[in-house]
PDB file of N, CA and C in Angstrom:
ATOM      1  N   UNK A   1     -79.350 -15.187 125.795  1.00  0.00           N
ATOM      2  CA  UNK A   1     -80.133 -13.993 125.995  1.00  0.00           C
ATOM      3  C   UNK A   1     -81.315 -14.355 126.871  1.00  0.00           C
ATOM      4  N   UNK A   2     -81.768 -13.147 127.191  1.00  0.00           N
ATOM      5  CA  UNK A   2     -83.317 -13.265 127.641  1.00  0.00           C
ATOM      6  C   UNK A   2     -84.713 -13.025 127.042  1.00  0.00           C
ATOM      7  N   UNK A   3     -85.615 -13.180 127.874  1.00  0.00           N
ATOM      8  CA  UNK A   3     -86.925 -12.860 127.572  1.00  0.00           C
ATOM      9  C   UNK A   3     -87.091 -11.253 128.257  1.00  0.00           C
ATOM     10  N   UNK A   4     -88.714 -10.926 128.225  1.00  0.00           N
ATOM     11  CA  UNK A   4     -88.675  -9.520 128.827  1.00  0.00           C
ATOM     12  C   UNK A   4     -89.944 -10.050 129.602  1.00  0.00           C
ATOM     13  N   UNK A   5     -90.250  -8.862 130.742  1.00  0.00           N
ATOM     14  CA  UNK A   5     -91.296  -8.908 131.449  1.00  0.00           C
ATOM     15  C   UNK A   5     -91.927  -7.595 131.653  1.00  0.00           C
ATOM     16  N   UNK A   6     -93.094  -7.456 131.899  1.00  0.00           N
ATOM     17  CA  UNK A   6     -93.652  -6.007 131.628  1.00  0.00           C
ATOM     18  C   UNK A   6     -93.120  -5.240 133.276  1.00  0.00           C
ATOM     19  N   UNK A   7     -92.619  -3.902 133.080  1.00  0.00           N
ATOM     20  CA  UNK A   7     -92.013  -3.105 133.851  1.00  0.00           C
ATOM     21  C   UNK A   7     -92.983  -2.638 134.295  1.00  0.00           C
ATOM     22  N   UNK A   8     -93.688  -2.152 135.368  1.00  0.00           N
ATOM     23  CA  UNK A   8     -95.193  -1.747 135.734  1.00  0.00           C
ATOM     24  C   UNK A   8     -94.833   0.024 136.337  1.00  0.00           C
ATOM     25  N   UNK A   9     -95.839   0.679 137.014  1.00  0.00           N
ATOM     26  CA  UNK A   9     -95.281   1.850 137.277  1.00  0.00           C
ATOM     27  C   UNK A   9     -94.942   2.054 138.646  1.00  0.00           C
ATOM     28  N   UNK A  10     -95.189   0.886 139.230  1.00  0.00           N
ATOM     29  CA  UNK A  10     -95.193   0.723 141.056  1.00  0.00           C
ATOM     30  C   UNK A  10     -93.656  -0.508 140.770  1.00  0.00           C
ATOM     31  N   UNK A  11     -93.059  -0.702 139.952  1.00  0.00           N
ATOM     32  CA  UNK A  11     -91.285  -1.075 140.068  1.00  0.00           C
ATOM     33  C   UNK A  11     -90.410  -0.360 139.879  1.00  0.00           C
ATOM     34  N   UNK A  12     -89.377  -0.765 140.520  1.00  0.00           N
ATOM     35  CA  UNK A  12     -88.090   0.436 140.986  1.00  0.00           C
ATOM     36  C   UNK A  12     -87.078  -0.134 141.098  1.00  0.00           C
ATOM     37  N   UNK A  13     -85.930   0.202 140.408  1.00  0.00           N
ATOM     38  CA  UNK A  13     -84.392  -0.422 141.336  1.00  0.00           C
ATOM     39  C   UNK A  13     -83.591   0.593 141.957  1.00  0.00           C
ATOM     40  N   UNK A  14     -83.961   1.769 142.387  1.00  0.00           N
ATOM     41  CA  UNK A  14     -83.696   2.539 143.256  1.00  0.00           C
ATOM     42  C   UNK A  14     -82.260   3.315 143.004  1.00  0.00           C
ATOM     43  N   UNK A  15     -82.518   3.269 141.229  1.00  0.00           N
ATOM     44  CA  UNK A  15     -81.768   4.241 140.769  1.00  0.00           C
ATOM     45  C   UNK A  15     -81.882   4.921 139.618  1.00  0.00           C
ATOM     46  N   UNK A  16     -81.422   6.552 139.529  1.00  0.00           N
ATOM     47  CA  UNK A  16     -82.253   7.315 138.438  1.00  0.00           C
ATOM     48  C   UNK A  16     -82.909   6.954 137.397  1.00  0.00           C
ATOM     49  N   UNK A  17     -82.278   5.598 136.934  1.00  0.00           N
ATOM     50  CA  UNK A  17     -83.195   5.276 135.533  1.00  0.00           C
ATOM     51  C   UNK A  17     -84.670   4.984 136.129  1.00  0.00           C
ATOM     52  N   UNK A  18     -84.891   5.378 137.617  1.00  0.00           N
ATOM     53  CA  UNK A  18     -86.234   5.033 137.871  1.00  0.00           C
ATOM     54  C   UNK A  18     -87.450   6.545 137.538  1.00  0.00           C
ATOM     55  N   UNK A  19     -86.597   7.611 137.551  1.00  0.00           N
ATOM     56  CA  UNK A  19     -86.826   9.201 137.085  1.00  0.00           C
ATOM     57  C   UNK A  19     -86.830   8.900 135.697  1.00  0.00           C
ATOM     58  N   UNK A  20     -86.550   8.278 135.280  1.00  0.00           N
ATOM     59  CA  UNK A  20     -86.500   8.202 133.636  1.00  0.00           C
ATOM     60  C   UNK A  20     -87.869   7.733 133.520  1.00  0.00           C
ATOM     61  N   UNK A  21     -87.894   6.663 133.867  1.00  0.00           N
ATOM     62  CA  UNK A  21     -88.896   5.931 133.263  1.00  0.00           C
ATOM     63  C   UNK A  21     -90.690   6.972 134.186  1.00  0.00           C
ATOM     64  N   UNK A  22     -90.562   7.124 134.915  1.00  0.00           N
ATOM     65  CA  UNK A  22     -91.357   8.192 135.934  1.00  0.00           C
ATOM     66  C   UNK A  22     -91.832   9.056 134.662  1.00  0.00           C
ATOM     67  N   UNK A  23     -90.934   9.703 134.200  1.00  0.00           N
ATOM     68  CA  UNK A  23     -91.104  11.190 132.959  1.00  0.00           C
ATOM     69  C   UNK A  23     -91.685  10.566 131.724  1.00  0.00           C
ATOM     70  N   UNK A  24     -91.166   9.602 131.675  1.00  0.00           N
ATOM     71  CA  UNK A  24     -91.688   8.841 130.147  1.00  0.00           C
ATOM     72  C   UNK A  24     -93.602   8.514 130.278  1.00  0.00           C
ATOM     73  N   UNK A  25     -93.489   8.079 131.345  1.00  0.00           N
ATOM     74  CA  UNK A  25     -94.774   7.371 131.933  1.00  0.00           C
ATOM     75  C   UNK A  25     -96.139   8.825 132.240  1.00  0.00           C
ATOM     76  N   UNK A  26     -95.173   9.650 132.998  1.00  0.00           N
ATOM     77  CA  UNK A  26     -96.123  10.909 132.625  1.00  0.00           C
ATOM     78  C   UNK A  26     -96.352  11.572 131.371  1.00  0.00           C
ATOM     79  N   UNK A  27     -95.759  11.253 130.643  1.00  0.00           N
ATOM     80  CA  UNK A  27     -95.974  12.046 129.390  1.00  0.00           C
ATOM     81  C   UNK A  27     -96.628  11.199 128.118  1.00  0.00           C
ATOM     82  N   UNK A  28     -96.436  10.058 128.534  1.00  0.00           N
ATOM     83  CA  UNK A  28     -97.683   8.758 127.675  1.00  0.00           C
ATOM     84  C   UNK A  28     -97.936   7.684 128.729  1.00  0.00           C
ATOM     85  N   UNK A  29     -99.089   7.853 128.889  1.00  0.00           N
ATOM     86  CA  UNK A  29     -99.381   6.819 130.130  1.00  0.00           C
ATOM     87  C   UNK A  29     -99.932   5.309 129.616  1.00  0.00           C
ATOM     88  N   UNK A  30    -100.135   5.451 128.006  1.00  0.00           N
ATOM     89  CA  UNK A  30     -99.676   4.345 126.945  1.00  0.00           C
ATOM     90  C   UNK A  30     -98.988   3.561 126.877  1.00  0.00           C
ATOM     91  N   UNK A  31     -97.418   3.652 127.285  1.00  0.00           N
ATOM     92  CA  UNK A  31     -96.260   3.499 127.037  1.00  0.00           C
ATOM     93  C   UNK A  31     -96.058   2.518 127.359  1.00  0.00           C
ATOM     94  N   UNK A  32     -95.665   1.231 127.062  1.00  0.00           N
ATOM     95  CA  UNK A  32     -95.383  -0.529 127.487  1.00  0.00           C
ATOM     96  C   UNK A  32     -93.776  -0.749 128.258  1.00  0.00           C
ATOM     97  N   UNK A  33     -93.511  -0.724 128.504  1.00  0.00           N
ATOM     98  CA  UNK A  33     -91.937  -0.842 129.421  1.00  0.00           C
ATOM     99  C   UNK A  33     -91.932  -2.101 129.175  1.00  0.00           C
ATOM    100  N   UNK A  34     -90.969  -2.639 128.997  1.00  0.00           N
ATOM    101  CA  UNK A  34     -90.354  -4.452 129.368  1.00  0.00           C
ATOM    102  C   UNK A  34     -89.223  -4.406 129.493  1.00  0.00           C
ATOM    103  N   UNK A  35     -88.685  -4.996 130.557  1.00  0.00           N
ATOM    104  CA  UNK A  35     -87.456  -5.072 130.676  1.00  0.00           C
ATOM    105  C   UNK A  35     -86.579  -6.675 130.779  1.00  0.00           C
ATOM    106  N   UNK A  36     -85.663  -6.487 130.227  1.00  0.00           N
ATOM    107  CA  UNK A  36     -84.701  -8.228 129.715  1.00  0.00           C
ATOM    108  C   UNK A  36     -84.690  -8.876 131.113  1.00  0.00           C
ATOM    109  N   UNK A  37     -85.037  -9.968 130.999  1.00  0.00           N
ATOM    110  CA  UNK A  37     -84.938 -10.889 132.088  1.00  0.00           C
ATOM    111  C   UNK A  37     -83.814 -11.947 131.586  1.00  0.00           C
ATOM    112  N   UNK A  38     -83.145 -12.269 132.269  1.00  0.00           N
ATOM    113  CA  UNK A  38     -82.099 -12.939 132.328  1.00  0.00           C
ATOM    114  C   UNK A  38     -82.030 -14.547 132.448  1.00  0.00           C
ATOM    115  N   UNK A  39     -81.013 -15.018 132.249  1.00  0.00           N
ATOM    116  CA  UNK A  39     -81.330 -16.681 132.700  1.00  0.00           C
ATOM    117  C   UNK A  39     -79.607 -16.996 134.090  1.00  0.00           C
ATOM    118  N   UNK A  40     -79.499 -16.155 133.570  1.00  0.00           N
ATOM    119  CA  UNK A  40     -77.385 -16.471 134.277  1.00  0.00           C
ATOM    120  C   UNK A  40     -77.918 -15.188 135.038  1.00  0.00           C
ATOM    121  N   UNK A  41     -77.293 -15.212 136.179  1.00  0.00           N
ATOM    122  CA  UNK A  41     -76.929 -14.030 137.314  1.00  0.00           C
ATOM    123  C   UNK A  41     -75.703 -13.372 136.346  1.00  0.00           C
ATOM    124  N   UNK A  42     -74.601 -13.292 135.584  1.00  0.00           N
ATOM    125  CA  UNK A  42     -73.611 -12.679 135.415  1.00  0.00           C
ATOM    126  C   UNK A  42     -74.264 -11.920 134.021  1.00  0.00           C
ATOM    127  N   UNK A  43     -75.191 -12.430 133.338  1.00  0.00           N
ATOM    128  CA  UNK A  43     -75.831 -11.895 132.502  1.00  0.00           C
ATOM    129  C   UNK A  43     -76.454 -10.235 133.274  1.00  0.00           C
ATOM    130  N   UNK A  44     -76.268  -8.897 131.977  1.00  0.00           N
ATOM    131  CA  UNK A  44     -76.917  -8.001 131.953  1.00  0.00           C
ATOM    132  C   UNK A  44     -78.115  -7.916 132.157  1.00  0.00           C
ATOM    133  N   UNK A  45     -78.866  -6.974 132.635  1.00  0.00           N
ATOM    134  CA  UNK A  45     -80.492  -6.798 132.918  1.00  0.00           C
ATOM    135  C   UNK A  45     -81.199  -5.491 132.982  1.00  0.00           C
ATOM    136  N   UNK A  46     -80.059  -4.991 132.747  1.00  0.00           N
ATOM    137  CA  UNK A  46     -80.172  -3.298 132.734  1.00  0.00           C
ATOM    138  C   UNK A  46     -80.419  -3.004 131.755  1.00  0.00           C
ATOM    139  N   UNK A  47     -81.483  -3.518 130.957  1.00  0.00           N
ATOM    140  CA  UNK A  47     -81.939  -3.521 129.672  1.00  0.00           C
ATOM    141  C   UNK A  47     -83.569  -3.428 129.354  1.00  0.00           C
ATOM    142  N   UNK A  48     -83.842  -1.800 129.221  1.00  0.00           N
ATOM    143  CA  UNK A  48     -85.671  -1.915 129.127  1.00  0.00           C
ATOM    144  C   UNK A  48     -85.937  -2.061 127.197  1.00  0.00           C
ATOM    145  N   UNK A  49     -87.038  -2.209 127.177  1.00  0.00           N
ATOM    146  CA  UNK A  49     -87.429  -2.144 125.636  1.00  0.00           C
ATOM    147  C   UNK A  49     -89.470  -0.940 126.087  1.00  0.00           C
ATOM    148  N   UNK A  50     -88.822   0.456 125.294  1.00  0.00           N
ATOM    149  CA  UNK A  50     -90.316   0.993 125.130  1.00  0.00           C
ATOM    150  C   UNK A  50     -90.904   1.006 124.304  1.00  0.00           C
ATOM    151  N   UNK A  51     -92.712   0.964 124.022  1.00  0.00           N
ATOM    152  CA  UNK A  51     -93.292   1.411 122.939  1.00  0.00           C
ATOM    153  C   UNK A  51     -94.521   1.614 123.054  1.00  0.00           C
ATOM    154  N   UNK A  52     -94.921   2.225 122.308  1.00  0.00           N
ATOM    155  CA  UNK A  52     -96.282   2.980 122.338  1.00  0.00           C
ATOM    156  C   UNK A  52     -96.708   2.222 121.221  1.00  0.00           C
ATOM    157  N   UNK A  53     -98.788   1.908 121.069  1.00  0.00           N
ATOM    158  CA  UNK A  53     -99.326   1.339 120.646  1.00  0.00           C
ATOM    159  C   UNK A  53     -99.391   1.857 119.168  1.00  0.00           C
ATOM    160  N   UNK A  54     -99.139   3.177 118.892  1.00  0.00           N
ATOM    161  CA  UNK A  54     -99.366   4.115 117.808  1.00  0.00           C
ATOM    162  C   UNK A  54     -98.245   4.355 116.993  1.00  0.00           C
ATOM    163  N   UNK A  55     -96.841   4.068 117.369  1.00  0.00           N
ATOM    164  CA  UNK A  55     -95.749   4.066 116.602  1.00  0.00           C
ATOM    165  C   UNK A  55     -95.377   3.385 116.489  1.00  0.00           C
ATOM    166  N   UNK A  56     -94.370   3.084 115.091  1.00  0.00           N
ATOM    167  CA  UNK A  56     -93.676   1.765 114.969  1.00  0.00           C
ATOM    168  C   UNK A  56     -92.300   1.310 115.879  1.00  0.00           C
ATOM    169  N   UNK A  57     -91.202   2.787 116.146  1.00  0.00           N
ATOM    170  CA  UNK A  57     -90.373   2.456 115.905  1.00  0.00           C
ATOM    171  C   UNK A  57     -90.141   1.781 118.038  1.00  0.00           C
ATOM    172  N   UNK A  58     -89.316   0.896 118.202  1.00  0.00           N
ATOM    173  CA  UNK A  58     -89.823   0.511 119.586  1.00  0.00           C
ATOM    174  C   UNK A  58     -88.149   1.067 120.114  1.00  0.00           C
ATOM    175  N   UNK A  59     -88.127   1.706 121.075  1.00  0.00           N
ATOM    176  CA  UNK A  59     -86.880   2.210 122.090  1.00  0.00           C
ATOM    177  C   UNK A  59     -85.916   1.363 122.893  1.00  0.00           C
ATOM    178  N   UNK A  60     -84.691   1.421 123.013  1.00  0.00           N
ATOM    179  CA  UNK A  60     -84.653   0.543 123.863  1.00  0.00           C
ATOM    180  C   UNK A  60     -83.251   1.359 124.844  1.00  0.00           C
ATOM    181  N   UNK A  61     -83.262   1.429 126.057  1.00  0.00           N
ATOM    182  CA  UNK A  61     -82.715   2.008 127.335  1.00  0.00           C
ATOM    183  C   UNK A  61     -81.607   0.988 127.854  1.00  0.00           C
ATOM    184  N   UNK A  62     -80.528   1.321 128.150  1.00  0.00           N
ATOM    185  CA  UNK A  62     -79.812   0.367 128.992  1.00  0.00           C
ATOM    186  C   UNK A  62     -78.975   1.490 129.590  1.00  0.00           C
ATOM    187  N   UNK A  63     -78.754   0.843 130.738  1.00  0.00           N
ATOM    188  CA  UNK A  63     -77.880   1.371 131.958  1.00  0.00           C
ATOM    189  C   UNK A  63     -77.201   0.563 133.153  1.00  0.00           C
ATOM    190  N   UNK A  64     -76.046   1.124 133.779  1.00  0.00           N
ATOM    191  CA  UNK A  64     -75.760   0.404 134.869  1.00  0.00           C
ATOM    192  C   UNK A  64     -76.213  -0.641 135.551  1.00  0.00           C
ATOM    193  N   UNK A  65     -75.399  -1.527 136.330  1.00  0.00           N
ATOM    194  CA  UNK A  65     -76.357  -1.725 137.568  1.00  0.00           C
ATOM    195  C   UNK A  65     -77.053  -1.094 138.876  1.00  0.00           C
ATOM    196  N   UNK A  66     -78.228  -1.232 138.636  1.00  0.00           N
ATOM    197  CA  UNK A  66     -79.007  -0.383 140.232  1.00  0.00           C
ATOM    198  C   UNK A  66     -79.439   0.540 139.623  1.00  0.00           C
ATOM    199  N   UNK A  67     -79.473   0.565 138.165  1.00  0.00           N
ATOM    200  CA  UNK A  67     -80.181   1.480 137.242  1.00  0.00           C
ATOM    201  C   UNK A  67     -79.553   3.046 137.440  1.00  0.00           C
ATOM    202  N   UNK A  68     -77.940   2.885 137.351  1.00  0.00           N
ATOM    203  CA  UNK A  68     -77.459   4.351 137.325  1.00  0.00           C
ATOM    204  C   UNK A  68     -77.175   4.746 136.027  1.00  0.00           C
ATOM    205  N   UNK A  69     -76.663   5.757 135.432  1.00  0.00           N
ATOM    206  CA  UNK A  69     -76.316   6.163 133.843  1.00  0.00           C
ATOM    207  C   UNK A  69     -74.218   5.303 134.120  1.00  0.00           C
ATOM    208  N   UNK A  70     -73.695   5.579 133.068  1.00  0.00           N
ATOM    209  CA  UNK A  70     -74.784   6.310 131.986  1.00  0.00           C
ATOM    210  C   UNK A  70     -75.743   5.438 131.064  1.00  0.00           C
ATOM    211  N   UNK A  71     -76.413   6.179 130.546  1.00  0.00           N
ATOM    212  CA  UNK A  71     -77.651   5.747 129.751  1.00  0.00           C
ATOM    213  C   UNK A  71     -77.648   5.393 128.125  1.00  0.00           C
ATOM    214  N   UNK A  72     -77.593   4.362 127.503  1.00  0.00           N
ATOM    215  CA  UNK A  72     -77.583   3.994 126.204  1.00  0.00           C
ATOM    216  C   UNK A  72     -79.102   3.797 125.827  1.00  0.00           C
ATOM    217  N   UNK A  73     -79.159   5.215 124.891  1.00  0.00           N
ATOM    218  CA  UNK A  73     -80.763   4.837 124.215  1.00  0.00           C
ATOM    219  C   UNK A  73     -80.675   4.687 123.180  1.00  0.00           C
ATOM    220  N   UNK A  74     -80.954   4.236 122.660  1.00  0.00           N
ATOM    221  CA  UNK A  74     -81.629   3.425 120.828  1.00  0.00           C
ATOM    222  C   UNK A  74     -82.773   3.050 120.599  1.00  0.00           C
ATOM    223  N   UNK A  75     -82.725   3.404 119.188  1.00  0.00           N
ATOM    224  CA  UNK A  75     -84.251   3.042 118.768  1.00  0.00           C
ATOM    225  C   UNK A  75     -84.128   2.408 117.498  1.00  0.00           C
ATOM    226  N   UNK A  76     -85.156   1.465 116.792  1.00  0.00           N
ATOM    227  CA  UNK A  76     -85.286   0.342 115.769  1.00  0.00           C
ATOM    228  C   UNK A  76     -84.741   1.231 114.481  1.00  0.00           C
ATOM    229  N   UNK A  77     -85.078   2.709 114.491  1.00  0.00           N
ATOM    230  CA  UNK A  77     -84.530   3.230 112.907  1.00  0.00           C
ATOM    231  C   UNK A  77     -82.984   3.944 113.100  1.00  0.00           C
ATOM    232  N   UNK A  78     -82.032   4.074 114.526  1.00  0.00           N
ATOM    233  CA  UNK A  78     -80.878   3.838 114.214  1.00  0.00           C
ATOM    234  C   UNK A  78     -80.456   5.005 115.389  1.00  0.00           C
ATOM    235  N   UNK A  79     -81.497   5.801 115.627  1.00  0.00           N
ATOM    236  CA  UNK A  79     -81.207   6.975 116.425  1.00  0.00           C
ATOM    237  C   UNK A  79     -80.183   6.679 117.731  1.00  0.00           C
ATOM    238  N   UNK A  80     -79.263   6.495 118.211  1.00  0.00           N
ATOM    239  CA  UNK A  80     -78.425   6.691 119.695  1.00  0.00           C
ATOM    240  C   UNK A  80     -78.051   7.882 120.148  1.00  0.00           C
ATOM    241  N   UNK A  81     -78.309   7.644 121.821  1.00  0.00           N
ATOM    242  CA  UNK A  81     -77.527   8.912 122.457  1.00  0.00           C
ATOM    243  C   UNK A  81     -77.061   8.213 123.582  1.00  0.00           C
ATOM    244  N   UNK A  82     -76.023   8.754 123.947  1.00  0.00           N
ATOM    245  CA  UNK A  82     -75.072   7.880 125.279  1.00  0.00           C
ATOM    246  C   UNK A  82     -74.983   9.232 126.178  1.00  0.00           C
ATOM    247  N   UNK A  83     -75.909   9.294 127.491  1.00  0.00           N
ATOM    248  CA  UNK A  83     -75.992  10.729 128.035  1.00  0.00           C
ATOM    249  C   UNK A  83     -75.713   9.953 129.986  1.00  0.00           C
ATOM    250  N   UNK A  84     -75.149  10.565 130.959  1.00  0.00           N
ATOM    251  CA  UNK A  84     -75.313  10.155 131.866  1.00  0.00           C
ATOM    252  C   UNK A  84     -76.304  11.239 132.559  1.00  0.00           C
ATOM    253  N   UNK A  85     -77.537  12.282 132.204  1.00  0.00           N
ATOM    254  CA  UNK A  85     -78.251  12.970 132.485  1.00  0.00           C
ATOM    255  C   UNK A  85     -79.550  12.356 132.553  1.00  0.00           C
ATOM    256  N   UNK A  86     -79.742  12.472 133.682  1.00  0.00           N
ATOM    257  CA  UNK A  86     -81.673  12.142 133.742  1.00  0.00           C
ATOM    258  C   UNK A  86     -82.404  12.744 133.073  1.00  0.00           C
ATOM    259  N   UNK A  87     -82.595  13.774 132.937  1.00  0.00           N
ATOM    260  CA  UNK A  87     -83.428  14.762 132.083  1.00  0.00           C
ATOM    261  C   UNK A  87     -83.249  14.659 130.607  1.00  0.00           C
ATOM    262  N   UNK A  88     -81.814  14.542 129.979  1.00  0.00           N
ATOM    263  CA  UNK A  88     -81.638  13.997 128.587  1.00  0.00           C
ATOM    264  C   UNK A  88     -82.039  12.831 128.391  1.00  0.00           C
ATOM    265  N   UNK A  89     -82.112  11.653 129.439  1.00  0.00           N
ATOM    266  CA  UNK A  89     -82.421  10.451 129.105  1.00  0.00           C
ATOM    267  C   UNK A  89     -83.971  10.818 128.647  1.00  0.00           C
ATOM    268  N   UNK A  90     -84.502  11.435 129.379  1.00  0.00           N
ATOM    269  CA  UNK A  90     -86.080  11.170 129.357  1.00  0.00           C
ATOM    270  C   UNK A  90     -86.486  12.348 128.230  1.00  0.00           C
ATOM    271  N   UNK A  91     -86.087  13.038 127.712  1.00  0.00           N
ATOM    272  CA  UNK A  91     -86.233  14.161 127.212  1.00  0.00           C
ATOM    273  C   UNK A  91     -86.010  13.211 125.463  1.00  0.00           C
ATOM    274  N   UNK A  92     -85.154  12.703 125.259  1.00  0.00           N
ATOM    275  CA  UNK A  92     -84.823  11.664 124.327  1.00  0.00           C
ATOM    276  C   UNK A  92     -86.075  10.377 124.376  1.00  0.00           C
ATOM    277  N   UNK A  93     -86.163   9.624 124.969  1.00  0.00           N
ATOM    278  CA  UNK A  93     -87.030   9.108 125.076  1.00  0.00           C
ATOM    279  C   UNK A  93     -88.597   9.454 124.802  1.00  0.00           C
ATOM    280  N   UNK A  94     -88.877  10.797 125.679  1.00  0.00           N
ATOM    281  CA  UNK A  94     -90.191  11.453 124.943  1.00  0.00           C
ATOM    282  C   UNK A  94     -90.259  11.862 124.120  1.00  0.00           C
ATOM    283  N   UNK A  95     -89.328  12.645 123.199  1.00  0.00           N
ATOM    284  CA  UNK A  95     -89.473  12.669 121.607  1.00  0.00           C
ATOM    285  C   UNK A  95     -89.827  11.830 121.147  1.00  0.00           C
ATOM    286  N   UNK A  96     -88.826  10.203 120.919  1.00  0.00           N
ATOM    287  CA  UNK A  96     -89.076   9.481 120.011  1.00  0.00           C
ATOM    288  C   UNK A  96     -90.017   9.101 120.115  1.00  0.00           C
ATOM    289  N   UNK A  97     -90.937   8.463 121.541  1.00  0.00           N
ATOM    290  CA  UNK A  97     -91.971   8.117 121.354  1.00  0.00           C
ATOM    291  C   UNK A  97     -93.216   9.193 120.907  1.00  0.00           C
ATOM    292  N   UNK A  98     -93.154  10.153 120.922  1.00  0.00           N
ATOM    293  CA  UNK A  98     -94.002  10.907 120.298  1.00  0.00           C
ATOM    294  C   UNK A  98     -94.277  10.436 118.747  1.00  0.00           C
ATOM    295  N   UNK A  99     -93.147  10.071 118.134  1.00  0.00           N
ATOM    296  CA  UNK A  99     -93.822  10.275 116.782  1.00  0.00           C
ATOM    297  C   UNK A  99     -94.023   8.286 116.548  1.00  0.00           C
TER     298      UNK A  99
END
């Protein structure tokens, strides 16, 4: 496995999961992004982890390579949705971190 590195709001892989994370970021500008860093090139990386300073439960996003859907979100108390929609991705995402 990997480690993570903090996802900032000026990084991009120049695909919708970059609208995802855009919507999340406007709507808690709180919000910590990290995304899995790898050690092997054949290893996955399409793997963010979110969370806000105020909730427990922490999110975690995966998608394609080049950051296309579809989109696997989960969160630490069990919640999944498997959506290839930008707007559901982020729409999911801003709930949970709300509470």
């Amino acid at each position: 496995m990997g480690r993570t590195a903090e996802w900032r709001a000026d990084d991009r892989t120049g695909g919708p999961i970059d609208d995802v994370m855009a919507s999340v970021r406007e709507s808690f500008p709180d919000v910590r992004i990290e995304r899995l860093t790898v050690t092997r090139p054949a290893d996955d990386d399409n793997v963010w982890f979110l969370r806000r300073p105020d909730i427990e439960d922490e999110w975690q996003i995966d998608c394609a390579p080049g950051g296309r859907p579809p989109f696997l979100i989960e969160s630490d108390s069990g919640r999944r949705v498997r959506t290839g929609d930008v707007g559901e991705a982020a729409r999911t995402l801003v709930a949970g971190l709300r509470y």
